[in-house]
C-alpha atoms as a PDB file:
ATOM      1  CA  UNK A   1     129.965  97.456  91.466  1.00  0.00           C
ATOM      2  CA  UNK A   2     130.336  99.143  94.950  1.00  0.00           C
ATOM      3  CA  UNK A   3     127.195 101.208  94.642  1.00  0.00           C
ATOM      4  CA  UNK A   4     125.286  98.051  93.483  1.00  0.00           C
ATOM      5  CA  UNK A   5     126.619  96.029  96.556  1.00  0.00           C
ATOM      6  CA  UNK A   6     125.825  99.291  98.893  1.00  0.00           C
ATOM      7  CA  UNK A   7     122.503  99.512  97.810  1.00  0.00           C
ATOM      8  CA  UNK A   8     121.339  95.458  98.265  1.00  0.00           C
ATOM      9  CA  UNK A   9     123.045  95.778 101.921  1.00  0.00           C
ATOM     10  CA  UNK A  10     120.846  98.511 102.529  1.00  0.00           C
ATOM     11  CA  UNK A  11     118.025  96.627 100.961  1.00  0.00           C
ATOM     12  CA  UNK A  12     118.604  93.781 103.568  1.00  0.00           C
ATOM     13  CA  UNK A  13     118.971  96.017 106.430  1.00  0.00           C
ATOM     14  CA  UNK A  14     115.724  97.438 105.562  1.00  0.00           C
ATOM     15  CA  UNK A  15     114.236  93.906 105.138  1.00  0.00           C
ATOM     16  CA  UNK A  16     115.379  93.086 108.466  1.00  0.00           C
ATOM     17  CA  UNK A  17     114.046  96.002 110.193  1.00  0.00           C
ATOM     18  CA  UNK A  18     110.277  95.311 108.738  1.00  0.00           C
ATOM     19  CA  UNK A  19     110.857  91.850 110.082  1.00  0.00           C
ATOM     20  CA  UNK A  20     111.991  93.030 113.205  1.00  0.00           C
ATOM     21  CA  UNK A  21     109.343  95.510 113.492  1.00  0.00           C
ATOM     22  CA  UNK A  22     106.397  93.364 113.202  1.00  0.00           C
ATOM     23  CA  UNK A  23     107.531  90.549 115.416  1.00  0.00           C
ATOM     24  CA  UNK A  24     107.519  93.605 117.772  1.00  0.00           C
ATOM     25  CA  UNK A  25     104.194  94.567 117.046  1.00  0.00           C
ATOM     26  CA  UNK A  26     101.422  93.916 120.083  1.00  0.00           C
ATOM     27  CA  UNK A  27      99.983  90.735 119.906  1.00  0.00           C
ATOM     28  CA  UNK A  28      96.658  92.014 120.437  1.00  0.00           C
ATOM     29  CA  UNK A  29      93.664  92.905 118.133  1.00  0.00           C
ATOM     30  CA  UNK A  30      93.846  96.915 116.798  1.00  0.00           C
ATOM     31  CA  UNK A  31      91.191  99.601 117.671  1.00  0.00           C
ATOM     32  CA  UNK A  32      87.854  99.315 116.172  1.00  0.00           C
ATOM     33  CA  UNK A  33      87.294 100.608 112.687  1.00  0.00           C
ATOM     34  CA  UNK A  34      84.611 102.652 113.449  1.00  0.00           C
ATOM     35  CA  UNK A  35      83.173 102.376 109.582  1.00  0.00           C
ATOM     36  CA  UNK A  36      79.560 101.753 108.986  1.00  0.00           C
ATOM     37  CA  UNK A  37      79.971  98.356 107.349  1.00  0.00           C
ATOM     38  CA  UNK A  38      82.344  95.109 107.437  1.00  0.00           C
ATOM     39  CA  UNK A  39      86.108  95.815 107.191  1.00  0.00           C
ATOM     40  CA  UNK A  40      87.211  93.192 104.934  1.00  0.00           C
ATOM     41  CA  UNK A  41      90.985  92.542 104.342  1.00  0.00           C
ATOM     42  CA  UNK A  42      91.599  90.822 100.764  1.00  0.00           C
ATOM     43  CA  UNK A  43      94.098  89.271  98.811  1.00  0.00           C
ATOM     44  CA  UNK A  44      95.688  86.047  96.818  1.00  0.00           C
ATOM     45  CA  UNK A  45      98.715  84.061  96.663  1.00  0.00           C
ATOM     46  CA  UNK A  46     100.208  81.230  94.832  1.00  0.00           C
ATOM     47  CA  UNK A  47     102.717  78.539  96.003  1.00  0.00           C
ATOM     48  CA  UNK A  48     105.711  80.351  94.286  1.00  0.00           C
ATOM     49  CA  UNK A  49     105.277  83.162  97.120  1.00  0.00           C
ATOM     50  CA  UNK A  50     104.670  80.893  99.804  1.00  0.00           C
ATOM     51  CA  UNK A  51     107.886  81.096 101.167  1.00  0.00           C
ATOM     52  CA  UNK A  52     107.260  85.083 102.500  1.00  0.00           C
ATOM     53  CA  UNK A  53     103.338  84.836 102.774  1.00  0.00           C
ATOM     54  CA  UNK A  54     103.448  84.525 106.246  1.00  0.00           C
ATOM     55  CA  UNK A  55     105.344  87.459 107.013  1.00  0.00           C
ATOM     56  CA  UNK A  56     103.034  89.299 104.874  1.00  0.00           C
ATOM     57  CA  UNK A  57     100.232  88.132 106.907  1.00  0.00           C
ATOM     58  CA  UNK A  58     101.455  88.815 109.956  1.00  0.00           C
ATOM     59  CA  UNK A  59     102.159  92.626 109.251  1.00  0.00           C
ATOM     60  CA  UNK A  60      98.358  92.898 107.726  1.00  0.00           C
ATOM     61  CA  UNK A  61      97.123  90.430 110.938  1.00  0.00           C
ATOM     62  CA  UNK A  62      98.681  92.900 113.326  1.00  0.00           C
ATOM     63  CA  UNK A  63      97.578  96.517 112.777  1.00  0.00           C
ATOM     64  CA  UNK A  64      96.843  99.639 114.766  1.00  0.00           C
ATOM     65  CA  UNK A  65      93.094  99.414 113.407  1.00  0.00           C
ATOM     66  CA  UNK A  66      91.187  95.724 113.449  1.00  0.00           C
ATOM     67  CA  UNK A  67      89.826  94.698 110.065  1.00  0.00           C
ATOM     68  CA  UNK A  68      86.462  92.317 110.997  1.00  0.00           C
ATOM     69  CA  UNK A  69      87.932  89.690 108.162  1.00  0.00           C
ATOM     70  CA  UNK A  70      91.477  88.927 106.959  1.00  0.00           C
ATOM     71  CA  UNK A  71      90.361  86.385 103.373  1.00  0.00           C
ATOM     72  CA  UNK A  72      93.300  84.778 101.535  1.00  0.00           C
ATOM     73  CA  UNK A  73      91.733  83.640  98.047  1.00  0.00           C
ATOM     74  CA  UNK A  74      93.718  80.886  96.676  1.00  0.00           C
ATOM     75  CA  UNK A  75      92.910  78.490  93.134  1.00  0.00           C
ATOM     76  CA  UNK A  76      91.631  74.902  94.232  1.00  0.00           C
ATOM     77  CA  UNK A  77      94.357  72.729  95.423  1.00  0.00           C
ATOM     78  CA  UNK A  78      97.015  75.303  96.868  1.00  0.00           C
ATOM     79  CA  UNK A  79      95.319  75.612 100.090  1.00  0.00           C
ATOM     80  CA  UNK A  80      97.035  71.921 100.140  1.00  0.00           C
ATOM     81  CA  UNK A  81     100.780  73.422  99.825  1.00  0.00           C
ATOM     82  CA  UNK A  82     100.110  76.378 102.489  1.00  0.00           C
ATOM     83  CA  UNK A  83     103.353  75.902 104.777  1.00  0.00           C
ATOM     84  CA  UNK A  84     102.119  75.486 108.476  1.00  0.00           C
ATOM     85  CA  UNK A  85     103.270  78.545 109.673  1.00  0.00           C
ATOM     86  CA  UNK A  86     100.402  80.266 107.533  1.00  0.00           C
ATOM     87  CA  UNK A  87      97.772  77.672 108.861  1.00  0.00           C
ATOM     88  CA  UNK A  88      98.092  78.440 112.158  1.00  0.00           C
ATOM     89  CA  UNK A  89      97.877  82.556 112.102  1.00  0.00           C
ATOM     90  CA  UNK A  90      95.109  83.443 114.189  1.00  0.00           C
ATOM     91  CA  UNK A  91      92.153  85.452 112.078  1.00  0.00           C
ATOM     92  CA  UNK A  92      92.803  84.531 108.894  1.00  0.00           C
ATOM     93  CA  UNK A  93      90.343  82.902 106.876  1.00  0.00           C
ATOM     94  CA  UNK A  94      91.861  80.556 103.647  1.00  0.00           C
ATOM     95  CA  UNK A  95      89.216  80.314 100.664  1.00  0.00           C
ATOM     96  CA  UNK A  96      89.645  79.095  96.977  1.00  0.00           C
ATOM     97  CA  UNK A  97      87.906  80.685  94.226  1.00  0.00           C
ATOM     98  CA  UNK A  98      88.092  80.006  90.175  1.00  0.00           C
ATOM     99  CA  UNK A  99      91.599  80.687  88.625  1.00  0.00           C
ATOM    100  CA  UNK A 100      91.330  84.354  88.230  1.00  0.00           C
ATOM    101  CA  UNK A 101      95.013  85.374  88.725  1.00  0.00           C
ATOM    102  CA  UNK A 102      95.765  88.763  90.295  1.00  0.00           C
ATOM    103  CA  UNK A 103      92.052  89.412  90.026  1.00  0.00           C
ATOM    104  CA  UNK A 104      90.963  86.825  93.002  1.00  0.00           C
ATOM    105  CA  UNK A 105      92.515  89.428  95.420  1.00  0.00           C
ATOM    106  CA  UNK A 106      89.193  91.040  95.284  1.00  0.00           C
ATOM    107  CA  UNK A 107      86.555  89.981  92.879  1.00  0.00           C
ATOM    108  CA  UNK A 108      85.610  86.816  95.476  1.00  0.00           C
ATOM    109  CA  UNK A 109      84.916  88.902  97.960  1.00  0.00           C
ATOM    110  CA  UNK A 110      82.736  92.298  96.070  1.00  0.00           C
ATOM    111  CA  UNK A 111      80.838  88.663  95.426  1.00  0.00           C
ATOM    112  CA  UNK A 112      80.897  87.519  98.903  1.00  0.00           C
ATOM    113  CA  UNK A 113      81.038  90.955 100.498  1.00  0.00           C
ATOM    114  CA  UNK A 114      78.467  93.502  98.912  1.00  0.00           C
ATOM    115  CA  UNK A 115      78.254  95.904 101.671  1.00  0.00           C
ATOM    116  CA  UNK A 116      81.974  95.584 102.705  1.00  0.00           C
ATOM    117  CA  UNK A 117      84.983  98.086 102.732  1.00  0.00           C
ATOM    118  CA  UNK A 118      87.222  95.880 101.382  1.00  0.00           C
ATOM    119  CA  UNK A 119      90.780  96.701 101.004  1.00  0.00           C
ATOM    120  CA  UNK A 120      92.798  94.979  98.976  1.00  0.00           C
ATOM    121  CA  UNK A 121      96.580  93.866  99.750  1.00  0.00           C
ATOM    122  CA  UNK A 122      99.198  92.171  97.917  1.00  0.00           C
ATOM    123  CA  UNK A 123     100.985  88.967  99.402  1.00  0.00           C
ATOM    124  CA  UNK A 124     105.029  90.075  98.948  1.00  0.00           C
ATOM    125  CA  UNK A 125     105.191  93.394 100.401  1.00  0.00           C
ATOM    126  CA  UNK A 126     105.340  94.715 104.077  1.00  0.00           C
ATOM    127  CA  UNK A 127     103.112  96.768 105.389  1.00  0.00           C
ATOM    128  CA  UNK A 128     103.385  98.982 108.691  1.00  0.00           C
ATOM    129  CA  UNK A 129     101.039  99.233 111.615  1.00  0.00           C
ATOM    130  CA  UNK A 130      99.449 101.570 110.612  1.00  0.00           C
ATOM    131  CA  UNK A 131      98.993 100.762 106.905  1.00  0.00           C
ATOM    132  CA  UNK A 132      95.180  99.991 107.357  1.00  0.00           C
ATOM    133  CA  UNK A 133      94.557 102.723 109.779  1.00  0.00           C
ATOM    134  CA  UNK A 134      95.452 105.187 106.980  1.00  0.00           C
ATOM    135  CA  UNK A 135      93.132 104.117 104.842  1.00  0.00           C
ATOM    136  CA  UNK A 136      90.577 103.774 106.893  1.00  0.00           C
ATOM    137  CA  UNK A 137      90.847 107.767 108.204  1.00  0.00           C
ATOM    138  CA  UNK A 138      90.923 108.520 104.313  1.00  0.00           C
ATOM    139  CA  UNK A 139      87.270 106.909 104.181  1.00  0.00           C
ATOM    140  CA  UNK A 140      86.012 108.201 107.604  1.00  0.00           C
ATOM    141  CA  UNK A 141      87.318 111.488 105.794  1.00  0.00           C
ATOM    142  CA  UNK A 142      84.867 111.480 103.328  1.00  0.00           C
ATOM    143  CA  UNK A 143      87.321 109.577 100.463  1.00  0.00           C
ATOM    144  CA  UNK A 144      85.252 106.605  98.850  1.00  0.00           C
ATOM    145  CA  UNK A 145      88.230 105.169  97.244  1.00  0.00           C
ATOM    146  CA  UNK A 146      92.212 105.712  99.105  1.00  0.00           C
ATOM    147  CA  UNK A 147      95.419 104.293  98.184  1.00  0.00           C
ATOM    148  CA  UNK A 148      99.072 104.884  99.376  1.00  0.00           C
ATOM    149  CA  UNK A 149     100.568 105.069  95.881  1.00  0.00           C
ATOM    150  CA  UNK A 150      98.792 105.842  92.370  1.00  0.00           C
ATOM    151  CA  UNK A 151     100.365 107.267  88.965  1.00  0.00           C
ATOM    152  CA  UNK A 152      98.444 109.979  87.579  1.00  0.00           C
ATOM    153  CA  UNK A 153      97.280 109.602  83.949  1.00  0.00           C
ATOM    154  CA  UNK A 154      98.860 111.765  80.684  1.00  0.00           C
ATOM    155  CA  UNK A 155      97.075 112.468  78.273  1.00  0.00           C
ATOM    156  CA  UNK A 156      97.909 112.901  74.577  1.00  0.00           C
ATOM    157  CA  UNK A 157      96.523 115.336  72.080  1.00  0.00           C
ATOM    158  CA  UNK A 158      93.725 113.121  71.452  1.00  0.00           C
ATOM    159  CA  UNK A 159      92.517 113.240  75.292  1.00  0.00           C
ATOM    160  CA  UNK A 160      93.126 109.636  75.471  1.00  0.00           C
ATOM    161  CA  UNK A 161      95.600 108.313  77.786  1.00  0.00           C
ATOM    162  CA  UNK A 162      98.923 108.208  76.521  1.00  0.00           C
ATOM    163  CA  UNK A 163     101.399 104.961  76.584  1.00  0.00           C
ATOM    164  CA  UNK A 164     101.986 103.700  80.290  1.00  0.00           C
ATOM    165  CA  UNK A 165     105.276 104.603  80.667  1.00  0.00           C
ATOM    166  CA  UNK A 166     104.873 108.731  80.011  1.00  0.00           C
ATOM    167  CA  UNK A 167     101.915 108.882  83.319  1.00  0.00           C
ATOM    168  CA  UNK A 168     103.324 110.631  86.029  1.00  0.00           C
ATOM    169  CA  UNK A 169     104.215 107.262  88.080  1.00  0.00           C
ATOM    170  CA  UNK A 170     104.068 107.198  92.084  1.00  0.00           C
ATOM    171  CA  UNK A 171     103.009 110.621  92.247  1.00  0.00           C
ATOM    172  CA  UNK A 172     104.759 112.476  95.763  1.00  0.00           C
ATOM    173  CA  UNK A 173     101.615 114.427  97.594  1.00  0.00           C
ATOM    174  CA  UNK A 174      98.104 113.629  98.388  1.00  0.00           C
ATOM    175  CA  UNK A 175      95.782 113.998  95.143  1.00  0.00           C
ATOM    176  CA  UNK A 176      92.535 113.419  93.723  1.00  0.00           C
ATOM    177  CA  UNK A 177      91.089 113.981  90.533  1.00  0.00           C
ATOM    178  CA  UNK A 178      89.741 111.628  87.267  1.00  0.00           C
ATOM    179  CA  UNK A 179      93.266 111.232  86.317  1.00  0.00           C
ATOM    180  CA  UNK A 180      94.312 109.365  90.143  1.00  0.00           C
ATOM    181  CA  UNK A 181      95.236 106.077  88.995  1.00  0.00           C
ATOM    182  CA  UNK A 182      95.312 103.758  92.037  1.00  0.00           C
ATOM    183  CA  UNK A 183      98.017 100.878  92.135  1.00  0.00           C
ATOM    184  CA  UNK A 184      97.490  97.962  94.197  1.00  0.00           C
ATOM    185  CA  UNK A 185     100.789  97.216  95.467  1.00  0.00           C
ATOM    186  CA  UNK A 186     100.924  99.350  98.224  1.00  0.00           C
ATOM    187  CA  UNK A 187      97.178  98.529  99.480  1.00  0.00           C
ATOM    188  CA  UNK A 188      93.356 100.212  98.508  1.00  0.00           C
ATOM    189  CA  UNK A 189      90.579 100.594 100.048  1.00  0.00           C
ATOM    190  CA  UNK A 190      86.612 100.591  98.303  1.00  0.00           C
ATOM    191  CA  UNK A 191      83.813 101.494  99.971  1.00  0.00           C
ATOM    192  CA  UNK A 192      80.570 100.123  99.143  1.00  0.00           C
ATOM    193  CA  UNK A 193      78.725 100.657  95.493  1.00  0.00           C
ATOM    194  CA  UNK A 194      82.064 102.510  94.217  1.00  0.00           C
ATOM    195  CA  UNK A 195      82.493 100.225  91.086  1.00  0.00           C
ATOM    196  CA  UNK A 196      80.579 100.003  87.927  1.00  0.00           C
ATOM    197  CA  UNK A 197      78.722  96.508  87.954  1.00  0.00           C
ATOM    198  CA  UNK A 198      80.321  95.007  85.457  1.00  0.00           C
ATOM    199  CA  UNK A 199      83.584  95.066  87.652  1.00  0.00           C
ATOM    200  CA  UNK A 200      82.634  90.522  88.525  1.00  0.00           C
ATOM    201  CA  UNK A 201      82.169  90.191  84.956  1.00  0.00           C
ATOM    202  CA  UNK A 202      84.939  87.167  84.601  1.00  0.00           C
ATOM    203  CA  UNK A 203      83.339  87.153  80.914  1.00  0.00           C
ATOM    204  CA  UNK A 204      85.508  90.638  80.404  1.00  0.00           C
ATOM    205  CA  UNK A 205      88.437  91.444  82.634  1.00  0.00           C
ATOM    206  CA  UNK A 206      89.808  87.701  81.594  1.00  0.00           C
ATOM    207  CA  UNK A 207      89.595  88.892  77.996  1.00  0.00           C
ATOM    208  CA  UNK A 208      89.969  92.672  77.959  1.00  0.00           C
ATOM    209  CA  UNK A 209      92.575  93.231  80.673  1.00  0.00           C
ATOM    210  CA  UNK A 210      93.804  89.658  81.674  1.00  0.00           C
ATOM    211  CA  UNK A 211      96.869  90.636  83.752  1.00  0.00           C
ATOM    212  CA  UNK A 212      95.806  94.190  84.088  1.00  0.00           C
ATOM    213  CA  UNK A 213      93.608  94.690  87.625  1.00  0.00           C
ATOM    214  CA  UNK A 214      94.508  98.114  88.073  1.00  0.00           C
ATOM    215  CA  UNK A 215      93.729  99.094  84.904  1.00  0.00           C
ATOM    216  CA  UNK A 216      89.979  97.403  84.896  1.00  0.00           C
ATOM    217  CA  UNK A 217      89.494  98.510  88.435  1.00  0.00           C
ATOM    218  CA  UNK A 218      89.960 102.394  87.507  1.00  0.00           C
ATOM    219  CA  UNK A 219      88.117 101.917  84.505  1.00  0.00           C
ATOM    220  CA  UNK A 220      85.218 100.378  86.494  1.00  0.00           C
ATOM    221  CA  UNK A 221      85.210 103.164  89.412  1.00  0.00           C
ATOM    222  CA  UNK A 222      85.961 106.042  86.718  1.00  0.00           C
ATOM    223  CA  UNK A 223      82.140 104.831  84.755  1.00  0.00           C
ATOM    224  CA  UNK A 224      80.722 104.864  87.978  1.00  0.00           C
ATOM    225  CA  UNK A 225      81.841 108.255  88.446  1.00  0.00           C
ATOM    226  CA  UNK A 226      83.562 107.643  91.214  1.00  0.00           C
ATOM    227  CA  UNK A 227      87.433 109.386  91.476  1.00  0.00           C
ATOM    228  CA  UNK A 228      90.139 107.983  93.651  1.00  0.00           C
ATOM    229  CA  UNK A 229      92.221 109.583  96.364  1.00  0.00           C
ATOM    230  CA  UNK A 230      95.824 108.992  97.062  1.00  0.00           C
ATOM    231  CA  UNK A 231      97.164 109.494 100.570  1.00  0.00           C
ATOM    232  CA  UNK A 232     100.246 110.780 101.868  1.00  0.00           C
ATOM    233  CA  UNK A 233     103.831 111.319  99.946  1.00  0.00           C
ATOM    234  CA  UNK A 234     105.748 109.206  97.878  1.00  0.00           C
ATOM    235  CA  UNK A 235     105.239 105.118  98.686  1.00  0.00           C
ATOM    236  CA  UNK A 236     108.034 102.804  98.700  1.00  0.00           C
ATOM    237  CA  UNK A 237     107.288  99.464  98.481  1.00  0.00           C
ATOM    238  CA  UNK A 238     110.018  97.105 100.407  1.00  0.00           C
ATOM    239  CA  UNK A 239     109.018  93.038  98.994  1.00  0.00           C
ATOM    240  CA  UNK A 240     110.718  90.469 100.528  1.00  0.00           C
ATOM    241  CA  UNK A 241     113.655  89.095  99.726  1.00  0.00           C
ATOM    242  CA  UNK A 242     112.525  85.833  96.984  1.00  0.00           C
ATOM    243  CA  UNK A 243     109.060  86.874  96.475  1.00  0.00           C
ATOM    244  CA  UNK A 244     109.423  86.493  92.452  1.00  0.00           C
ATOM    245  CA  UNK A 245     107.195  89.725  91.801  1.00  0.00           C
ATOM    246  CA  UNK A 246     109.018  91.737  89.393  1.00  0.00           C
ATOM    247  CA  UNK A 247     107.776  90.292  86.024  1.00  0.00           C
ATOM    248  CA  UNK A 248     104.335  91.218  85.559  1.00  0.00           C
ATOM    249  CA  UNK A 249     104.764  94.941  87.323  1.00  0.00           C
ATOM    250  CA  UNK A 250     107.669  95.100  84.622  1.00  0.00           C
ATOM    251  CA  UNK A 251     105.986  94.115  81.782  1.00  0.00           C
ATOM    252  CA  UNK A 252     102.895  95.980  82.894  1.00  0.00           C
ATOM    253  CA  UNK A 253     104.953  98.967  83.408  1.00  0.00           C
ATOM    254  CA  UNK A 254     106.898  98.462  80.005  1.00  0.00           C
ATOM    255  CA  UNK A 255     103.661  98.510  78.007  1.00  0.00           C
ATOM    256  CA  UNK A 256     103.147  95.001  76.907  1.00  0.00           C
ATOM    257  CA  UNK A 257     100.045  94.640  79.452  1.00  0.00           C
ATOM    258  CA  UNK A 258      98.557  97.708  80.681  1.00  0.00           C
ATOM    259  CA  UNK A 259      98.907  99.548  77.062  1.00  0.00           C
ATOM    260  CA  UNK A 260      97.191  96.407  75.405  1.00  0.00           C
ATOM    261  CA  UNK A 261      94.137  96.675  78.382  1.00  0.00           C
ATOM    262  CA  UNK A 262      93.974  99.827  78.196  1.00  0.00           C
ATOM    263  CA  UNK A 263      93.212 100.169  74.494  1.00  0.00           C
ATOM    264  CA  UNK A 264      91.095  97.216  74.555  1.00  0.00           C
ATOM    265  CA  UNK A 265      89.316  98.357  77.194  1.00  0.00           C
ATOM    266  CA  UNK A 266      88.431 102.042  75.355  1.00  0.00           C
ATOM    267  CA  UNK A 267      87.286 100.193  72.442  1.00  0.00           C
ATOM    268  CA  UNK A 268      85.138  98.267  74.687  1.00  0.00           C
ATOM    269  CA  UNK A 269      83.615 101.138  77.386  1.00  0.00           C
ATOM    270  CA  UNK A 270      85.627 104.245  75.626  1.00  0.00           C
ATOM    271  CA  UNK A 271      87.276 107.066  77.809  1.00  0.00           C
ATOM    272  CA  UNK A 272      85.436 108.003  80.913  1.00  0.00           C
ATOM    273  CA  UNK A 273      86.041 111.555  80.127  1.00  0.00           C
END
């Protein structure tokens, strides 16, 4: 009872502290990017998270390295409920796309945005100054795909991946291989031409992977032979306090999404061995 009170007062002191820290943050655009394309910042919301949103936006809206676009994809008709605080942050461009859950954080814009480095971002979670500029050294460093946290994939005796919940998950050093398995949460970026081109295709990730991104996204870099790189140690992902974010990552984490994608998703493409 006293640990589990100790731990959500240190939960709120951190929460306060990544508040603090990016009202603090200069009020100023970041350095240029220096990449040889469009910087495009990505990602969705719905109204049940509108209550944080804006201090989501103002950690990715304030960073040590400029993005050229900051696009918040939402379904027709939120843009409506967007609390005012979110319509007035300078930079940030509100579109609406088709109802593609989790998947509108980036499939509008590879449609949009060919030729972009788009990172994607997700709408609950704070993200230092420097989140971006991290990313963007891991590209500039010759990475075509970076993340701050990925899982790296087990296989069983069969060389297929085995069930979700034996990978490796948030794996603690820098790594690269076939097996880097990229999770969204904590922010990616693609370079140009990285994914396989079915990766639009509403026609499949709705039906073979429905609330699995991650899992379709590998899948669709891994065919085009592309491997992912994680950067630095171990993430920790702080969400703010009433974000309502825990279900899907659980169930995805508990099997009951990203095991069912996964195999229908091998009977579909097979292992990218």
């Amino acid at each position: 009872m006293i640990s589990g009170a100790f731990r959500a007062f240190k939960h709120r002191r951190r929460l306060a502290r990544a508040q603090a820290e990016i009202v603090g943050r200069p009020d100023t655009s970041g350095r240029p990017h220096g990449l040889p394309g469009p910087l495009v910042v990505s990602l969705t919301s719905y109204p049940a998270r509108f209550g944080t949103l804006a201090l989501t936006l103002r950690g990715i809206l304030r960073q040590s390295v400029q993005p050229d676009r900051v696009i918040l994809w939402l379904d027709h008709g939120d843009e409506a409920h967007l609390p005012q605080e979110v319509r007035v942050l300078a930079g940030l461009e509100v579109r609406v796309c088709p109802n593609w859950r989790s998947y509108k954080k980036i499939v509008p814009t590879l449609l949009d945005h060919p030729d972009a480095f788009v990172v994607t971002a997700d709408d609950d979670v704070y993200y230092p100054a420097d989140w971006l500029e991290r990313l963007v050294t891991a590209i500039r460093s010759g990475a075509t795909i970076a993340c701050h946290r990925a899982h790296h994939v087990a296989l069983g005796s069969d060389g297929l991946p085995a069930p979700y919940a034996d990978w490796q998950h948030n794996v603690d050093a820098p790594e690269r291989s076939p097996l880097t398995f990229l999770t969204g949460v904590s922010g990616v970026i693609y370079a140009p031409g990285v994914f396989h081109a079915d990766v639009t295709r509403d026609d499949l990730f709705t039906r073979l992977a429905p609330r699995s991104d991650d899992v379709w996204l590998y899948w669709m870099h891994r065919l085009n032979g592309v491997e992912a790189q994680k950067i630095g140690s171990r993430a920790r992902i702080l969400e703010w306090e009433g974000s309502q974010t825990q279900s899907l990552r659980a169930a995805n984490l508990h099997g009951t999404g990203n095991d069912q994608a996964i195999a229908a998703i091998i009977a579909h493409y097979g292992w990218p061995a």
